[in-house]
C-alpha atoms as a PDB file:
ATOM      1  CA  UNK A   1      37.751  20.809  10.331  1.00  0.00           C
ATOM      2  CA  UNK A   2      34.155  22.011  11.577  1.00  0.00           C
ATOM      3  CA  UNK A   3      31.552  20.355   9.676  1.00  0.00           C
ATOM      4  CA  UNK A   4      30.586  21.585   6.369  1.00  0.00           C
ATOM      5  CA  UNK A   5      26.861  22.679   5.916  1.00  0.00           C
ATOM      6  CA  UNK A   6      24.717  23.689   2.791  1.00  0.00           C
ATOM      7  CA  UNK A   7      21.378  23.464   2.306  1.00  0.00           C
ATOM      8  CA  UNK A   8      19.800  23.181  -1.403  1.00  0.00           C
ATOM      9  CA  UNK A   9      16.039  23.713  -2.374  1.00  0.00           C
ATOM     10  CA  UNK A  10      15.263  20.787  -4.568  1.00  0.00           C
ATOM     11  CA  UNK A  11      11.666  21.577  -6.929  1.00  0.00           C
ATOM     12  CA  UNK A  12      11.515  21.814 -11.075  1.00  0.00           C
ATOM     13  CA  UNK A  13      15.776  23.435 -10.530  1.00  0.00           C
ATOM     14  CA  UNK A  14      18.133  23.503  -7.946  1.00  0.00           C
ATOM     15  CA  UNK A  15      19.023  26.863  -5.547  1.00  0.00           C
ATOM     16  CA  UNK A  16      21.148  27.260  -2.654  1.00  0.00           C
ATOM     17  CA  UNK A  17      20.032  28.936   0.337  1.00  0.00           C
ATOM     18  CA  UNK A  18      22.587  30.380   2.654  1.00  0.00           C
ATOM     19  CA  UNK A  19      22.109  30.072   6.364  1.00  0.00           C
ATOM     20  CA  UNK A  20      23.769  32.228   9.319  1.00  0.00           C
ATOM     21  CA  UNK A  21      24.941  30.927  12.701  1.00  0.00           C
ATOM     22  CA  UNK A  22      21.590  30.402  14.116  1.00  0.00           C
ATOM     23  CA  UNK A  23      20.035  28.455  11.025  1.00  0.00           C
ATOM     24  CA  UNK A  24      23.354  25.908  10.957  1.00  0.00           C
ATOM     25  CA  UNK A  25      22.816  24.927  15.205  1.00  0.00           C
ATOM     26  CA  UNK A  26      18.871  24.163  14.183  1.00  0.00           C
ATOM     27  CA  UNK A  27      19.735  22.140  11.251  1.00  0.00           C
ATOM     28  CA  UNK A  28      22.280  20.476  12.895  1.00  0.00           C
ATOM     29  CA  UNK A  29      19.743  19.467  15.636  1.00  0.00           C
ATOM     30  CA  UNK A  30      17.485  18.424  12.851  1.00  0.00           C
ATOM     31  CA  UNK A  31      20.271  15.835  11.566  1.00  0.00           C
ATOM     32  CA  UNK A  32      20.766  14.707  15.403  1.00  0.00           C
ATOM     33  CA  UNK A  33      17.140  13.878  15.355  1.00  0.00           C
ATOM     34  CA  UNK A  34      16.490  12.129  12.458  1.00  0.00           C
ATOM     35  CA  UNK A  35      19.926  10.236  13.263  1.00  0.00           C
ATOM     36  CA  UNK A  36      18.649   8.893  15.931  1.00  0.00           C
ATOM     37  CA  UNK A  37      16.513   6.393  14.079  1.00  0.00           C
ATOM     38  CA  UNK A  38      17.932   2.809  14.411  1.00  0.00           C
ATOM     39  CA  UNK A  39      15.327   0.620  12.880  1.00  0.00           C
ATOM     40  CA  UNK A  40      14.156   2.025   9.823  1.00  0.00           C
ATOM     41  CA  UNK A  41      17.621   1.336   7.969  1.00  0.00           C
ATOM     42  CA  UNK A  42      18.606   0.011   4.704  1.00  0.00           C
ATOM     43  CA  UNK A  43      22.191  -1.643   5.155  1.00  0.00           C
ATOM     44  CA  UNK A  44      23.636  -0.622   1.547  1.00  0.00           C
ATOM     45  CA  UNK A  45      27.129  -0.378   0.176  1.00  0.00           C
ATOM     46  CA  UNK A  46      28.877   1.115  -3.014  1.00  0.00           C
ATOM     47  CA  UNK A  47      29.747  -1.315  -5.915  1.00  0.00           C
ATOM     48  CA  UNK A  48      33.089  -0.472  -6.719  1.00  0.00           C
ATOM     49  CA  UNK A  49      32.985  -2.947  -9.982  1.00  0.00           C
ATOM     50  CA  UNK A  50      29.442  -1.340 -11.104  1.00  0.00           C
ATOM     51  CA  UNK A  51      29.567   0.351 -14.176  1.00  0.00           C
ATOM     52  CA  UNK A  52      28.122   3.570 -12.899  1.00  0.00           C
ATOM     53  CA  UNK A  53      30.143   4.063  -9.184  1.00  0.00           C
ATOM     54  CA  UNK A  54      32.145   7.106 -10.194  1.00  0.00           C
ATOM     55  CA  UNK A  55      28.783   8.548 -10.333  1.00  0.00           C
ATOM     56  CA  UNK A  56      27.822   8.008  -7.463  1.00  0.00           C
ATOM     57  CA  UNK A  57      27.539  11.566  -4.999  1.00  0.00           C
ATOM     58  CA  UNK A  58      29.235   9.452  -2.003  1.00  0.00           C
ATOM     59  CA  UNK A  59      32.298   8.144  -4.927  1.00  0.00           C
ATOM     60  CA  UNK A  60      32.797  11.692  -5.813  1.00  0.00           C
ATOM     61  CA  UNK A  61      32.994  13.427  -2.710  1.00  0.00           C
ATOM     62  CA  UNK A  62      35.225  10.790  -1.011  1.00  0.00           C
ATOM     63  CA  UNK A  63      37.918  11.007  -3.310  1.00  0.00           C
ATOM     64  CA  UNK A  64      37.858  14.793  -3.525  1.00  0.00           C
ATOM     65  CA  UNK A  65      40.796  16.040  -1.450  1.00  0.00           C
ATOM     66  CA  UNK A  66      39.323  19.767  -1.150  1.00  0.00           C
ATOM     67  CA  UNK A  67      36.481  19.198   0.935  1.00  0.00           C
ATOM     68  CA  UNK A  68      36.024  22.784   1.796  1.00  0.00           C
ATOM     69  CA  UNK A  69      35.973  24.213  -1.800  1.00  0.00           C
ATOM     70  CA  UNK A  70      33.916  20.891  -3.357  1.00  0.00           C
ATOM     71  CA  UNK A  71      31.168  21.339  -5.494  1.00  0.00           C
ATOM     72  CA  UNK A  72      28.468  20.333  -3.223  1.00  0.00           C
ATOM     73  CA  UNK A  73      25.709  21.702  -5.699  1.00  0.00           C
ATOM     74  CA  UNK A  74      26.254  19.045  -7.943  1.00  0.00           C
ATOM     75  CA  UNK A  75      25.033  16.718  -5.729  1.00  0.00           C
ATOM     76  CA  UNK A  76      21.891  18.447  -5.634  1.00  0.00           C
ATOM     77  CA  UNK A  77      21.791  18.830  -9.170  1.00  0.00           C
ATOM     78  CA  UNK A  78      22.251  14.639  -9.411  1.00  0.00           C
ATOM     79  CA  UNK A  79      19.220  14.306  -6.988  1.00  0.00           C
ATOM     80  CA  UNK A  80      17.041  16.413  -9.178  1.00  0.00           C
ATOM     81  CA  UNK A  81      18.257  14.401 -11.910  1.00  0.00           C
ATOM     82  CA  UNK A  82      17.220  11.586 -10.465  1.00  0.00           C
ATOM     83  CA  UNK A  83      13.854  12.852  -9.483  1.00  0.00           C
ATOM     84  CA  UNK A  84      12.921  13.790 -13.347  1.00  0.00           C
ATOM     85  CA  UNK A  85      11.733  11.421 -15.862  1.00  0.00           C
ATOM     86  CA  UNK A  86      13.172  10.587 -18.852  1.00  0.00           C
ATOM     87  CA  UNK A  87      12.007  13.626 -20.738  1.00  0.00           C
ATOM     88  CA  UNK A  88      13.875  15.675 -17.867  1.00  0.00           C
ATOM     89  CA  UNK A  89      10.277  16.645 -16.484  1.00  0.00           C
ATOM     90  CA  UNK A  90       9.734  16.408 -12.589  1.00  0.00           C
ATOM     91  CA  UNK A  91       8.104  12.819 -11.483  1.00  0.00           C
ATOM     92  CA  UNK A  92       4.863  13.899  -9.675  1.00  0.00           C
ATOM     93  CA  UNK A  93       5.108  11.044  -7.994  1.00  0.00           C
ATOM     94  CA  UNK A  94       8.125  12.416  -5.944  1.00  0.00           C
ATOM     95  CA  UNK A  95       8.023  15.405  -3.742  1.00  0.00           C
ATOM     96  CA  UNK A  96       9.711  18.632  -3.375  1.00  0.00           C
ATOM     97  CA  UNK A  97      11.605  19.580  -0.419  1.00  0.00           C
ATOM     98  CA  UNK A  98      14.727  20.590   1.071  1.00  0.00           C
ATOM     99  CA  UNK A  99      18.336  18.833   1.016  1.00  0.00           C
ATOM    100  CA  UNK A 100      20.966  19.187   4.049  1.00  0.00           C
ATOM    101  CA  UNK A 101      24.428  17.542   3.271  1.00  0.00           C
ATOM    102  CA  UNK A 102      26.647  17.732   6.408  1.00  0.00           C
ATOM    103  CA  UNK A 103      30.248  16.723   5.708  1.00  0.00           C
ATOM    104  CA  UNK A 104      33.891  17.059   6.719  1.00  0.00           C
ATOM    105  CA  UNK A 105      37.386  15.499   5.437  1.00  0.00           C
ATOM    106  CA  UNK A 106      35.659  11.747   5.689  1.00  0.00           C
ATOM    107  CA  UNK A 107      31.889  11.594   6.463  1.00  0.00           C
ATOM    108  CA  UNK A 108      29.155  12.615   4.423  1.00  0.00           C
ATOM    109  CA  UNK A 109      25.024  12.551   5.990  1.00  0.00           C
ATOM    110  CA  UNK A 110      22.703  13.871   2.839  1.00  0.00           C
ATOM    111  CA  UNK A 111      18.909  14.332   4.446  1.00  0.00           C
ATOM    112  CA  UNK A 112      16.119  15.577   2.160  1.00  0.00           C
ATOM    113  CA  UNK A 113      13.607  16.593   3.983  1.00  0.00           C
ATOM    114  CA  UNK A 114      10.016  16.462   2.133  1.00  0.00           C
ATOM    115  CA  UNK A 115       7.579  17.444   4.523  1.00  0.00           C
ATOM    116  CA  UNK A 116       8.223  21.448   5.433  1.00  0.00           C
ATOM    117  CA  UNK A 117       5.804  22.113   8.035  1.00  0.00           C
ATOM    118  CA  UNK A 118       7.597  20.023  10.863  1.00  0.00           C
ATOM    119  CA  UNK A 119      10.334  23.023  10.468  1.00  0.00           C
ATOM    120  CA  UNK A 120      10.354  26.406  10.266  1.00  0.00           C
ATOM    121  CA  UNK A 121      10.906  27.761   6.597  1.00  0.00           C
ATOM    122  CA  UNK A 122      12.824  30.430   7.656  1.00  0.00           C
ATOM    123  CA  UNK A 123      15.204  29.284  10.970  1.00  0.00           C
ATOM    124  CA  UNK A 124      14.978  25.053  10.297  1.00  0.00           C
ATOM    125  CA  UNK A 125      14.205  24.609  13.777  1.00  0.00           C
ATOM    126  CA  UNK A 126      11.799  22.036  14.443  1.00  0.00           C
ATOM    127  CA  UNK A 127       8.530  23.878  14.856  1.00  0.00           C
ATOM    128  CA  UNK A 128       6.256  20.579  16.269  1.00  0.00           C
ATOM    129  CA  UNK A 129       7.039  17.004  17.312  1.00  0.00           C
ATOM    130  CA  UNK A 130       8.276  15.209  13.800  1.00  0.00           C
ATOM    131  CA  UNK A 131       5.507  13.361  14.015  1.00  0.00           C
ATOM    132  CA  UNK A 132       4.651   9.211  13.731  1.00  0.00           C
ATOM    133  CA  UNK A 133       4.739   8.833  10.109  1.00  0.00           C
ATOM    134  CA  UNK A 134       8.232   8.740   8.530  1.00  0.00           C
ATOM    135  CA  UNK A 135       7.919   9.211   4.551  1.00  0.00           C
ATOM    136  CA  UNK A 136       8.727  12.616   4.553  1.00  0.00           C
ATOM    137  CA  UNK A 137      12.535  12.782   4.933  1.00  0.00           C
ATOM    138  CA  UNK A 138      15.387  10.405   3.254  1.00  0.00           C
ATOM    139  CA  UNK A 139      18.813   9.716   5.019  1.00  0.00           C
ATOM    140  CA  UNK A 140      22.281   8.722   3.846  1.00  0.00           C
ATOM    141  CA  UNK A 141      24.918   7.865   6.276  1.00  0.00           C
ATOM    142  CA  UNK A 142      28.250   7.312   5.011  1.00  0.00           C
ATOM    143  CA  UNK A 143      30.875   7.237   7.852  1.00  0.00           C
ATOM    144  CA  UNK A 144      34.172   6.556   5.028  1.00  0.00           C
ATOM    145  CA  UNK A 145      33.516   3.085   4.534  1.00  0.00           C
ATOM    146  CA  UNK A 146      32.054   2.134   0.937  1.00  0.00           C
ATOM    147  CA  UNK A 147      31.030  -0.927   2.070  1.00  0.00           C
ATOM    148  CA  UNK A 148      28.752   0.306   5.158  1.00  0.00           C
ATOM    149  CA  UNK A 149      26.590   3.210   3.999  1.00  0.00           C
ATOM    150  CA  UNK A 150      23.083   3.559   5.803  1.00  0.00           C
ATOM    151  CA  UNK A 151      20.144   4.159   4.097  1.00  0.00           C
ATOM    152  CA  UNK A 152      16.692   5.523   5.659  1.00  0.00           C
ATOM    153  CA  UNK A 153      13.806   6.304   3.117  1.00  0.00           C
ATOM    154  CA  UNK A 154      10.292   5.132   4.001  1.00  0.00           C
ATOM    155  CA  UNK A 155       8.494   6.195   0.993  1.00  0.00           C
ATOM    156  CA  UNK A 156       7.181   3.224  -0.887  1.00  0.00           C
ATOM    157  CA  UNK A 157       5.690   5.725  -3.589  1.00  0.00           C
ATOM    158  CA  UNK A 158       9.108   5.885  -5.463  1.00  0.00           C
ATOM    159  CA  UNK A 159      11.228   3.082  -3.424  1.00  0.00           C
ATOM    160  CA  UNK A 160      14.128   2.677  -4.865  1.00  0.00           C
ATOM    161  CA  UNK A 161      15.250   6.136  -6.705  1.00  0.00           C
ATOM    162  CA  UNK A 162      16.819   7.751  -3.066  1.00  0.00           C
ATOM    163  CA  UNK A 163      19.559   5.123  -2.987  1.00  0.00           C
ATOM    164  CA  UNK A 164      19.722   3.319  -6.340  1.00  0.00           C
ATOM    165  CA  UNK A 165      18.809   6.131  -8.876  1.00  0.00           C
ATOM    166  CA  UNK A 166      20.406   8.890  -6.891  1.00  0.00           C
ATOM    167  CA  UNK A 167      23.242   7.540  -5.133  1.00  0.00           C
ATOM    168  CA  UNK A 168      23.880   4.275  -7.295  1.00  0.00           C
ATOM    169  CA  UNK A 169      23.984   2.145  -4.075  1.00  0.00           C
ATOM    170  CA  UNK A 170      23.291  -1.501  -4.133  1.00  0.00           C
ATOM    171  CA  UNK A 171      21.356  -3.314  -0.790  1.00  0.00           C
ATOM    172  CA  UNK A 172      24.265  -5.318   1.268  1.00  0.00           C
ATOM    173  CA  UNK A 173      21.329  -8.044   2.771  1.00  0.00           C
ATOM    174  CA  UNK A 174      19.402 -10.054   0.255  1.00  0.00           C
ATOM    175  CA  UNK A 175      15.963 -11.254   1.283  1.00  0.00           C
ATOM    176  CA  UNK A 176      16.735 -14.401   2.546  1.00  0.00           C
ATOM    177  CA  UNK A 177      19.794 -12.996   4.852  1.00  0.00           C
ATOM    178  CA  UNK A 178      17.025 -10.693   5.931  1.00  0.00           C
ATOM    179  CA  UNK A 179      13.799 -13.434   5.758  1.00  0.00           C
ATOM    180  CA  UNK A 180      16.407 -16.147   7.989  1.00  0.00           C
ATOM    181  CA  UNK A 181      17.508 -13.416  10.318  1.00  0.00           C
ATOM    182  CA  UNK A 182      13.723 -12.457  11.531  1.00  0.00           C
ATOM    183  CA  UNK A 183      12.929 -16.041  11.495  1.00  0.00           C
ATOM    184  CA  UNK A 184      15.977 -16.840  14.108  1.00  0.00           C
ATOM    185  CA  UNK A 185      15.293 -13.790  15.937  1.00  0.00           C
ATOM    186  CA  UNK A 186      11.853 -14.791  16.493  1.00  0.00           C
ATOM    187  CA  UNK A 187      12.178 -18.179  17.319  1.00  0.00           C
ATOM    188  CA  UNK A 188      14.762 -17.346  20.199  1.00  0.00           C
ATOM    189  CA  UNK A 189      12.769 -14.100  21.352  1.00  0.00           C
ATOM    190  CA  UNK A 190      14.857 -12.054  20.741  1.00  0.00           C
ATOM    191  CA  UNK A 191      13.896 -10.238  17.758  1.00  0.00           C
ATOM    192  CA  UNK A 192      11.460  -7.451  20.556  1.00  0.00           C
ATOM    193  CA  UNK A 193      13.132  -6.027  23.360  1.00  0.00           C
ATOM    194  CA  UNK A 194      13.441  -8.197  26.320  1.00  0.00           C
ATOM    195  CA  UNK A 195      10.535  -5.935  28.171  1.00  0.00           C
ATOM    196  CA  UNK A 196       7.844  -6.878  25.133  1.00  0.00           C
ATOM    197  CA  UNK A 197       9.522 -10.798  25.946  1.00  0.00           C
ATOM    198  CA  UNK A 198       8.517 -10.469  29.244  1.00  0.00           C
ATOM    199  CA  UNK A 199       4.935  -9.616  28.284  1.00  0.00           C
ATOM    200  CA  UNK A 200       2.024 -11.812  29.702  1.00  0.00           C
ATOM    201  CA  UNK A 201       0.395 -11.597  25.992  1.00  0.00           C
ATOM    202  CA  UNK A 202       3.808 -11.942  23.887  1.00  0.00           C
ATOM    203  CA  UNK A 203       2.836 -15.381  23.150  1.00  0.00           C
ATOM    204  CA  UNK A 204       0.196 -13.166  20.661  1.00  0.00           C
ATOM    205  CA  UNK A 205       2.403 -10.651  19.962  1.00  0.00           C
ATOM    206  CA  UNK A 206       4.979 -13.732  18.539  1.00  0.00           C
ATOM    207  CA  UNK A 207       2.678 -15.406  16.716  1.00  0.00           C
ATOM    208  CA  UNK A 208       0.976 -11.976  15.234  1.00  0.00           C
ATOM    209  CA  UNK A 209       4.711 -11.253  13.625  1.00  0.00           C
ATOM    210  CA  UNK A 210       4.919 -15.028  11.990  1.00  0.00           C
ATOM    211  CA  UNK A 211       1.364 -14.184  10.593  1.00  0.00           C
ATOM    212  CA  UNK A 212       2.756 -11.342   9.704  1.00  0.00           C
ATOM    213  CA  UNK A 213       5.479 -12.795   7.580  1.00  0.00           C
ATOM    214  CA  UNK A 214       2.782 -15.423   6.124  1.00  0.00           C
ATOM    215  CA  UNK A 215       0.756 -13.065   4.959  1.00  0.00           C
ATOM    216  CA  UNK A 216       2.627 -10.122   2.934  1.00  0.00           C
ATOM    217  CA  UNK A 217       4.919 -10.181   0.373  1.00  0.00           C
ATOM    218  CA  UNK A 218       7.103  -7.223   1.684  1.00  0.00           C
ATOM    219  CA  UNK A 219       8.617  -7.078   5.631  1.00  0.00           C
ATOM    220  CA  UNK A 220       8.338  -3.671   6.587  1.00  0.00           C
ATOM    221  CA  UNK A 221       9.353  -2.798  10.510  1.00  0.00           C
ATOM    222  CA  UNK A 222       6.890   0.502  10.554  1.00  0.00           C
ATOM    223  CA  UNK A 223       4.174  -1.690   8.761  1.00  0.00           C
ATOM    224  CA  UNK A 224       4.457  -4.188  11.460  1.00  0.00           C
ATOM    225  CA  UNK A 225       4.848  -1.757  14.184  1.00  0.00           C
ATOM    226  CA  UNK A 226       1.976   0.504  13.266  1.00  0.00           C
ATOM    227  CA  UNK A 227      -0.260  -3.349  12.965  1.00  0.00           C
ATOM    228  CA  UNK A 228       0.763  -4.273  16.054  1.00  0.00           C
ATOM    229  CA  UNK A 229      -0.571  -0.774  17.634  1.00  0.00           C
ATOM    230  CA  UNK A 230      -3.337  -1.075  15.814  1.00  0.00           C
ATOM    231  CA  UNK A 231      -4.134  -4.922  17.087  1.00  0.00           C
ATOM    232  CA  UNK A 232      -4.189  -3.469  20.742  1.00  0.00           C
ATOM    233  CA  UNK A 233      -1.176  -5.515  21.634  1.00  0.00           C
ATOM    234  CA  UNK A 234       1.364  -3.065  21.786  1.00  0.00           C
ATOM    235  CA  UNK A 235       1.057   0.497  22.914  1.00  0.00           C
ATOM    236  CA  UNK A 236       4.219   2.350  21.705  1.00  0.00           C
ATOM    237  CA  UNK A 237       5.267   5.537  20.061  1.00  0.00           C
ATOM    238  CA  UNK A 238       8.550   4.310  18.165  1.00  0.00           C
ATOM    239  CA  UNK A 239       9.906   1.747  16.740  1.00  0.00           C
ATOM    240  CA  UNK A 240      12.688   1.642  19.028  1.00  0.00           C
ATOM    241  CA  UNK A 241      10.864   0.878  22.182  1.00  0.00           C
ATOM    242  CA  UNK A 242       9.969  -2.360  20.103  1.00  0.00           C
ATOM    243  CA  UNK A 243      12.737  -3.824  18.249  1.00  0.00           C
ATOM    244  CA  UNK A 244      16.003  -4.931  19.899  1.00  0.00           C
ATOM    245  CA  UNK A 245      19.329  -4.123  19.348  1.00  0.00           C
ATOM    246  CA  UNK A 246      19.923  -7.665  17.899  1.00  0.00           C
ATOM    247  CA  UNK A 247      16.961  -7.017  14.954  1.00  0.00           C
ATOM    248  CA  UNK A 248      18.951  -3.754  14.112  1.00  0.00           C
ATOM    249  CA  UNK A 249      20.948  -5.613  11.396  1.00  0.00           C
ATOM    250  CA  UNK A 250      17.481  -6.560   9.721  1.00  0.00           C
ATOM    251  CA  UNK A 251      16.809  -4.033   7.185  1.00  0.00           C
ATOM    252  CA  UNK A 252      13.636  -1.229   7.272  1.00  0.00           C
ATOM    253  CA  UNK A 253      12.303  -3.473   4.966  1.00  0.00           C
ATOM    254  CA  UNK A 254      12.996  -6.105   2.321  1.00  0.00           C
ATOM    255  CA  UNK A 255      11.326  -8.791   0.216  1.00  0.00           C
ATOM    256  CA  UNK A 256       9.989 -11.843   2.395  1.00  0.00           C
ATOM    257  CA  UNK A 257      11.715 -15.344   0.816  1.00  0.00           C
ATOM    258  CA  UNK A 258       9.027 -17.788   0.942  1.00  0.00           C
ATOM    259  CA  UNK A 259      11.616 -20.291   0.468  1.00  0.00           C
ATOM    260  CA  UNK A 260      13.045 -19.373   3.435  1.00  0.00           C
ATOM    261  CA  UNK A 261       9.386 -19.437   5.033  1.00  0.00           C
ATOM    262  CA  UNK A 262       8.519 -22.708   3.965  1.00  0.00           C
ATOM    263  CA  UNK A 263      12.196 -24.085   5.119  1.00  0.00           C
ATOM    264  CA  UNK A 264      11.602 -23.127   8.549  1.00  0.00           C
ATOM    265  CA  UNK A 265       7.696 -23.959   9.154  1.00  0.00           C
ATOM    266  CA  UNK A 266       7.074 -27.179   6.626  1.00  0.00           C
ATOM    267  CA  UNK A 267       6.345 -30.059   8.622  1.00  0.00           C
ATOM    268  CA  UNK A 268       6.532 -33.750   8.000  1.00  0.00           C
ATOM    269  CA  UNK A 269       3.403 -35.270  10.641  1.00  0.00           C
ATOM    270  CA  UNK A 270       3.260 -39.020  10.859  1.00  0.00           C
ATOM    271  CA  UNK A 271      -0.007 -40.526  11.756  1.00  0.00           C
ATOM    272  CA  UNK A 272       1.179 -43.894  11.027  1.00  0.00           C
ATOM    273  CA  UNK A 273       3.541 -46.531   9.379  1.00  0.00           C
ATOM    274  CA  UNK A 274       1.493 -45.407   6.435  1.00  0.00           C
ATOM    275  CA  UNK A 275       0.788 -42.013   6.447  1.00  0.00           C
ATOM    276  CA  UNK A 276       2.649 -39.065   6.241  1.00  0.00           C
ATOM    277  CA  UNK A 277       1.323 -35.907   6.394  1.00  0.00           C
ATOM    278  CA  UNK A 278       3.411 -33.068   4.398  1.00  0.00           C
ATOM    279  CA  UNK A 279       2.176 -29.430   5.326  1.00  0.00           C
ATOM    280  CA  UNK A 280       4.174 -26.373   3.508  1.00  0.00           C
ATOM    281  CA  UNK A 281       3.313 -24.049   6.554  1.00  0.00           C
ATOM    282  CA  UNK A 282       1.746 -25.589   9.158  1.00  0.00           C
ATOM    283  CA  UNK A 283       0.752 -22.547  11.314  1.00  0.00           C
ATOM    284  CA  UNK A 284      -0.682 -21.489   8.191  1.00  0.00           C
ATOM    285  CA  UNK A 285      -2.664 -24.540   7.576  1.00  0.00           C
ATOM    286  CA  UNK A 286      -3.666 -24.974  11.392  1.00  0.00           C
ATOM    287  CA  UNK A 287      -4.619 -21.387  11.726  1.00  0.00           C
ATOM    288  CA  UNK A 288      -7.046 -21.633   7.730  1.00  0.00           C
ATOM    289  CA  UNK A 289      -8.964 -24.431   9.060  1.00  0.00           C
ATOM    290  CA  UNK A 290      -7.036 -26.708   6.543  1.00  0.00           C
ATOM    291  CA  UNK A 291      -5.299 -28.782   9.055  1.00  0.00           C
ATOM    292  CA  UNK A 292      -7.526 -29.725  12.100  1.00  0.00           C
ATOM    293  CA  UNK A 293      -6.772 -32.323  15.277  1.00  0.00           C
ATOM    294  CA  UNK A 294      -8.758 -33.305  17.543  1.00  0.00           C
ATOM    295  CA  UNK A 295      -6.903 -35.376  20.002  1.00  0.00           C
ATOM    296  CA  UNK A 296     -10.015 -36.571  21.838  1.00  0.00           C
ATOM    297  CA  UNK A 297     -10.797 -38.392  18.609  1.00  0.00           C
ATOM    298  CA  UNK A 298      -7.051 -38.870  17.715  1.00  0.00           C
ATOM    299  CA  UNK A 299      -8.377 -37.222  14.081  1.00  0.00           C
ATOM    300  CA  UNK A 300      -6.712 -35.143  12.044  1.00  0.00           C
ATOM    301  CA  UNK A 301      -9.189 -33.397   9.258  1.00  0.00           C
ATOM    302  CA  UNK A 302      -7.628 -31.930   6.405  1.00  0.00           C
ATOM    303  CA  UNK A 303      -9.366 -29.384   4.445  1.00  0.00           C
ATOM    304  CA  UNK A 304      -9.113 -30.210   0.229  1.00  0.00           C
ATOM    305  CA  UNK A 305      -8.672 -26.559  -1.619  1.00  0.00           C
ATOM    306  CA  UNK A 306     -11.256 -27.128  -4.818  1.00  0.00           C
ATOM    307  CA  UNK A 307      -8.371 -26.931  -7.054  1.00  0.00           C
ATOM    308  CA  UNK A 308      -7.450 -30.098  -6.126  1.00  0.00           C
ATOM    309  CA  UNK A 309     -10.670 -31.764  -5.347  1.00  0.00           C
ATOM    310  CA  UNK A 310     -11.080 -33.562  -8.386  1.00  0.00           C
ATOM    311  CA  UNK A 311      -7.009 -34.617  -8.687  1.00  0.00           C
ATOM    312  CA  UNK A 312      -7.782 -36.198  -5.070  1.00  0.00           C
ATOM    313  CA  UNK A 313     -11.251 -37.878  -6.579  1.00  0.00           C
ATOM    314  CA  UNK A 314     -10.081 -39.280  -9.001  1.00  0.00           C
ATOM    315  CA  UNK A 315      -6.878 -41.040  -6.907  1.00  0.00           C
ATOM    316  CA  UNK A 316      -9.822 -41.994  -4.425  1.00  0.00           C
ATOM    317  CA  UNK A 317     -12.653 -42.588  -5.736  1.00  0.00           C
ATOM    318  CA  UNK A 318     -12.712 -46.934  -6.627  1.00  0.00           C
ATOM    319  CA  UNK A 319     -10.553 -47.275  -3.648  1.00  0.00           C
END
């Protein structure tokens, strides 16, 4: 069967637009487009033991045998739904726009697209270059497999209401599978293309991206991407001339597990048969100023946070 196409303008109620020959070629060009994007995914699948799965948009239309005469407003209508408080009044905090559903006997790709002036209104082609940022459109891919469904949705303002909320989907990758993953990646170059390896300042660019994971709370590809730019040490336009194929199974972004941090980059230093040193990040302490050698001297300085300062003076202080 050809692939099923409706279009639905989402704002305070749901309405249909119909499209003619023309219209369905640009919006299926706009769905090529924004399928193209490898690295801003969310790896998610449907909990088939959840309470609320029937619910979910991708449940429903799966099981429906009558693809051609299903009720694809009522997916709309469970977006809208979703993007209304409580008191069934729109959340300002989420924007209007415009969602495609493409489908046929097994695959399903919903895009809402939030920011209208990358189209034209009245043919959806793509009036101007769809620009750098990318929190103006959502994505779900579902290719027939509950467990594999891809998410894209870059707009931290509501996070979580695209594919929890709206399509009752639960993240496959925790943030330690995704925290362990980057880690490894990094360690054995190969979480940047082999090009950005190859790079007579990657050394910087390497240790920028473990700074990068000591510093934030949340990994976010575009956040690191659009940093990197900014430090002068890349010069791309996409995220896909940075990332490598291998980092593609490392979600858009997730939750950094310091756990997992302080597993991979606490040290044990031995100065002597009597000392131990014990650092919880030493890259972190070496680059504060808390943890200092000076080989010349064969010194190692170690800087005491004032929280502790009078803990250590008092252990000290009649030895």
């Amino acid at each position: 069967m050809n692939d099923i196409i409706k279009v639905f303008d989402i704002s305070n109620e749901v309405s249909e637009n119909l499209i003619d020959q023309n219209q369905r070629k640009n919006i299926l060009n706009l769905f090529k487009e924004l399928g193209k994007e490898t690295h801003l995914i969310t790896n998610c699948f449907l909990d088939t033991n959840s309470q609320n799965y029937e619910k979910s948009p991708i449940y429903y239309f799966y099981e429906c045998n009558d693809k051609e005469n299903f009720d694809y407003k009522k997916i709309a209508d469970d977006l809208l739904q979703a993007e209304c408080k409580s008191d069934n009044t729109r959340n300002s905090t989420i924007r209007e726009g415009l969602l495609f559903i493409k489908a046929n006997s097994d695959l399903m790709t919903i895009m809402k697209l939030e920011k209208l002036a990358v189209i034209d209104k009245d043919t959806y082609a793509v009036k101007s270059e769809l620009g750098k940022e990318k929190d103006y459109f959502k994505v779900c891919i579902f290719g027939g497999n509950y467990f594999d469904i891809k998410i894209i949705d870059k707009n931290k303002t509501a996070a979580k209401y695209w594919y929890q909320k709206f399509l009752k989907l639960t993240r496959k990758r925790t943030s330690s599978d995704n925290t362990v993953d980057v880690i490894n990646l990094i360690t054995n170059d190969k979480f940047y293309k082999e090009d950005i390896c190859k790079k007579d300042n990657y050394c910087e660019i390497k240790r920028f991206t473990e700074y990068y994971l000591f510093d934030n709370k949340k990994f976010d590809k575009s956040d690191l991407f659009n940093e990197l730019n900014s430090s002068g040490l890349i010069e791309l336009k996409k995220e896909d001339d940075l990332f490598s194929s291998e980092a593609e199974n490392v979600d858009s972004d997730f939750e950094i597990s310091e756990r997992e941090i302080n597993k991979k980059y606490q040290k044990k230093i031995k100065t002597s048969d009597e000392i131990t040193i014990t650092t919880k990040n030493y890259l972190a302490s070496i680059r504060d100023n808390e943890l200092c050698f000076d080989e010349k001297n064969k010194k190692i300085t170690i800087l005491i946070d004032d929280d502790y300062l009078s803990d250590v003076k008092e252990k000290l202080k009649n030895e």
